[in-house]
C-alpha atoms as a PDB file:
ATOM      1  CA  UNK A   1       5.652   4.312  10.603  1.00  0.00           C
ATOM      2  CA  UNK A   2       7.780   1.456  10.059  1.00  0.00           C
ATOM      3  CA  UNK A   3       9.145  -0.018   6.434  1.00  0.00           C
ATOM      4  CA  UNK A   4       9.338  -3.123   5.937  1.00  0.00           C
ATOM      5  CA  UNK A   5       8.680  -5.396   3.010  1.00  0.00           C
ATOM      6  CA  UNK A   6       6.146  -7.685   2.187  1.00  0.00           C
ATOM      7  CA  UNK A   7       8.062 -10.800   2.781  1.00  0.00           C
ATOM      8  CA  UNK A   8       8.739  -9.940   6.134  1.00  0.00           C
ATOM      9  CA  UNK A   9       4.982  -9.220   7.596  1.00  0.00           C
ATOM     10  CA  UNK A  10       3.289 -11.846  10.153  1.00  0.00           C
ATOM     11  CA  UNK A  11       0.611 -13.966   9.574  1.00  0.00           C
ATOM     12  CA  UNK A  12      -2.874 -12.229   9.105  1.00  0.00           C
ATOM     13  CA  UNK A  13      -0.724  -8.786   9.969  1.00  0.00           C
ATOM     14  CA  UNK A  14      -2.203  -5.775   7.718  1.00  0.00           C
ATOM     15  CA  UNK A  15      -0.199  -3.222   5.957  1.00  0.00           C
ATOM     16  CA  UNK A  16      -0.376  -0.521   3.071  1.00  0.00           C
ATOM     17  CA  UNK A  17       1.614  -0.452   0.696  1.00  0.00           C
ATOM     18  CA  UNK A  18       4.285   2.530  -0.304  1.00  0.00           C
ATOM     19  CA  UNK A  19       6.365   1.262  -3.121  1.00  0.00           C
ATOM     20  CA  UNK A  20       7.512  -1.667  -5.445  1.00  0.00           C
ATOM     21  CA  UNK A  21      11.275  -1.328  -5.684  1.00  0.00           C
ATOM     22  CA  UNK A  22      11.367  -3.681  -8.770  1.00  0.00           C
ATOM     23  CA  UNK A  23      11.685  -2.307 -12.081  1.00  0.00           C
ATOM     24  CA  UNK A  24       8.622  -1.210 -14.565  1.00  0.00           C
ATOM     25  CA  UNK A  25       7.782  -4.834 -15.742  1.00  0.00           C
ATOM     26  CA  UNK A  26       7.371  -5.623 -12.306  1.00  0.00           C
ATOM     27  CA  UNK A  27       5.259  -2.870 -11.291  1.00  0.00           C
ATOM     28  CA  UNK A  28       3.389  -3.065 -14.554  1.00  0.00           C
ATOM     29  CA  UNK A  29       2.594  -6.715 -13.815  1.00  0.00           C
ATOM     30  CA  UNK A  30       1.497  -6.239 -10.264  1.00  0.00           C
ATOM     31  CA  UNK A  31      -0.387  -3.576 -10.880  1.00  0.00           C
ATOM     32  CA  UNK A  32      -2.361  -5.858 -13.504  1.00  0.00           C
ATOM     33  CA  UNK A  33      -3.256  -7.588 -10.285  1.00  0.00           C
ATOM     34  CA  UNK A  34      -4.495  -5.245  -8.467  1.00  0.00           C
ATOM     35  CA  UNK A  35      -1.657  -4.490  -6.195  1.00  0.00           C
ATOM     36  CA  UNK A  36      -0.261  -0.632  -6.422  1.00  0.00           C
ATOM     37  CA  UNK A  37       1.138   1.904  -3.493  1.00  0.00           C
ATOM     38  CA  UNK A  38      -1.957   3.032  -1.414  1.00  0.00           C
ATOM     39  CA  UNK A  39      -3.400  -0.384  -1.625  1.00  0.00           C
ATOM     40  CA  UNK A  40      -4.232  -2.252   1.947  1.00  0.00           C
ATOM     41  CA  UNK A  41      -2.859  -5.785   2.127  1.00  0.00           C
ATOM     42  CA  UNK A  42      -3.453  -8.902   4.501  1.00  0.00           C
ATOM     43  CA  UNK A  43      -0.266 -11.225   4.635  1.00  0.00           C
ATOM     44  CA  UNK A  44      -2.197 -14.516   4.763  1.00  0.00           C
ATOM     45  CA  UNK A  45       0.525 -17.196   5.260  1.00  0.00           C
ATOM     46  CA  UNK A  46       3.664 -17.713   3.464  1.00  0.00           C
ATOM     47  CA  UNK A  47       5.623 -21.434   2.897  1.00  0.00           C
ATOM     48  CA  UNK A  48       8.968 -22.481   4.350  1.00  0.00           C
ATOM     49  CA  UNK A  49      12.246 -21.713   3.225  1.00  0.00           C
ATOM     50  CA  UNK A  50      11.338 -18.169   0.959  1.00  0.00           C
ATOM     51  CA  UNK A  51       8.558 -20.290  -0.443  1.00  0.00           C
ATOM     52  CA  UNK A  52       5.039 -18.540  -2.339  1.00  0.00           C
ATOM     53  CA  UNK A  53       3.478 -15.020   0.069  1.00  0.00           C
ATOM     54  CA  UNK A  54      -0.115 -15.185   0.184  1.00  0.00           C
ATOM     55  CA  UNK A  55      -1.810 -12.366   0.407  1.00  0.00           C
ATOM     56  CA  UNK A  56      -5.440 -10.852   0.216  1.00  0.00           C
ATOM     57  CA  UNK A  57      -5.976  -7.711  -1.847  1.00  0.00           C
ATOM     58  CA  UNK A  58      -9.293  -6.288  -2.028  1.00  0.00           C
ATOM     59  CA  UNK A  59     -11.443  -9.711  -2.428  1.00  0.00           C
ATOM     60  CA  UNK A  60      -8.738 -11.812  -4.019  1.00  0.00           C
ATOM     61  CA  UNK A  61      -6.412 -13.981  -2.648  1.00  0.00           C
ATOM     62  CA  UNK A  62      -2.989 -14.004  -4.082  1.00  0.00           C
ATOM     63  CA  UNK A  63       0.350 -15.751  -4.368  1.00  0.00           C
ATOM     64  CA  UNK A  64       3.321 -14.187  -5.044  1.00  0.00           C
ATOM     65  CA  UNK A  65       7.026 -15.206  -5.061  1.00  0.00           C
ATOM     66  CA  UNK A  66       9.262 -14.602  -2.223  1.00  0.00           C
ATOM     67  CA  UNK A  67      11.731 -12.693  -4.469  1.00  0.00           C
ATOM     68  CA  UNK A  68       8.417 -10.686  -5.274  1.00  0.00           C
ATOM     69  CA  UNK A  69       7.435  -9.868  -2.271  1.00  0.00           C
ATOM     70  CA  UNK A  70      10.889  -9.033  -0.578  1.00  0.00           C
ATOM     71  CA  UNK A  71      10.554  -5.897  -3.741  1.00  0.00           C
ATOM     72  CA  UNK A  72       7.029  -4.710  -2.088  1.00  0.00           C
ATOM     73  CA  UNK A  73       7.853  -1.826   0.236  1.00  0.00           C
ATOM     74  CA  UNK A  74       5.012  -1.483   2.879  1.00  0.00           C
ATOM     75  CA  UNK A  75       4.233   0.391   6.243  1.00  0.00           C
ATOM     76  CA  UNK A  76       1.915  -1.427   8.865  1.00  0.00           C
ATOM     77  CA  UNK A  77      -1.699  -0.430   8.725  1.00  0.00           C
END
């Protein structure tokens, strides 16, 4: 399958996720939020110019920076 991060998934487009490439704040932090490798993800909409990713994660709707996001390493589900 493909890799690609987080930032750079469609509208609505599904994918799981394999890795966070940020360090282990970052990982500890988003895993405080529910988001971990082997988690499924739905890229809801994200804002102009590397603006806020929104994303849903189990039943909760999320927004995370674009820096953020660009760190998620995911494969399309």
């Amino acid at each position: 399958m493909k890799k690609i991060s987080l930032a750079h998934l469609k509208e609505n487009q599904k994918a799981r996720i394999l890795e966070i490439s940020g360090g282990s704040n970052l990982a500890s932090r988003l895993m405080s939020m529910g988001i971990y490798p082997g988690t499924t993800v739905t890229k809801l909409n994200h804002f102009a110019m590397r603006g806020p990713v929104t994303i849903k994660c189990g039943r909760s709707t999320l927004a995370i920076g674009y820096g953020v996001a660009a760190k998620i390493i995911v494969e399309l589900a």
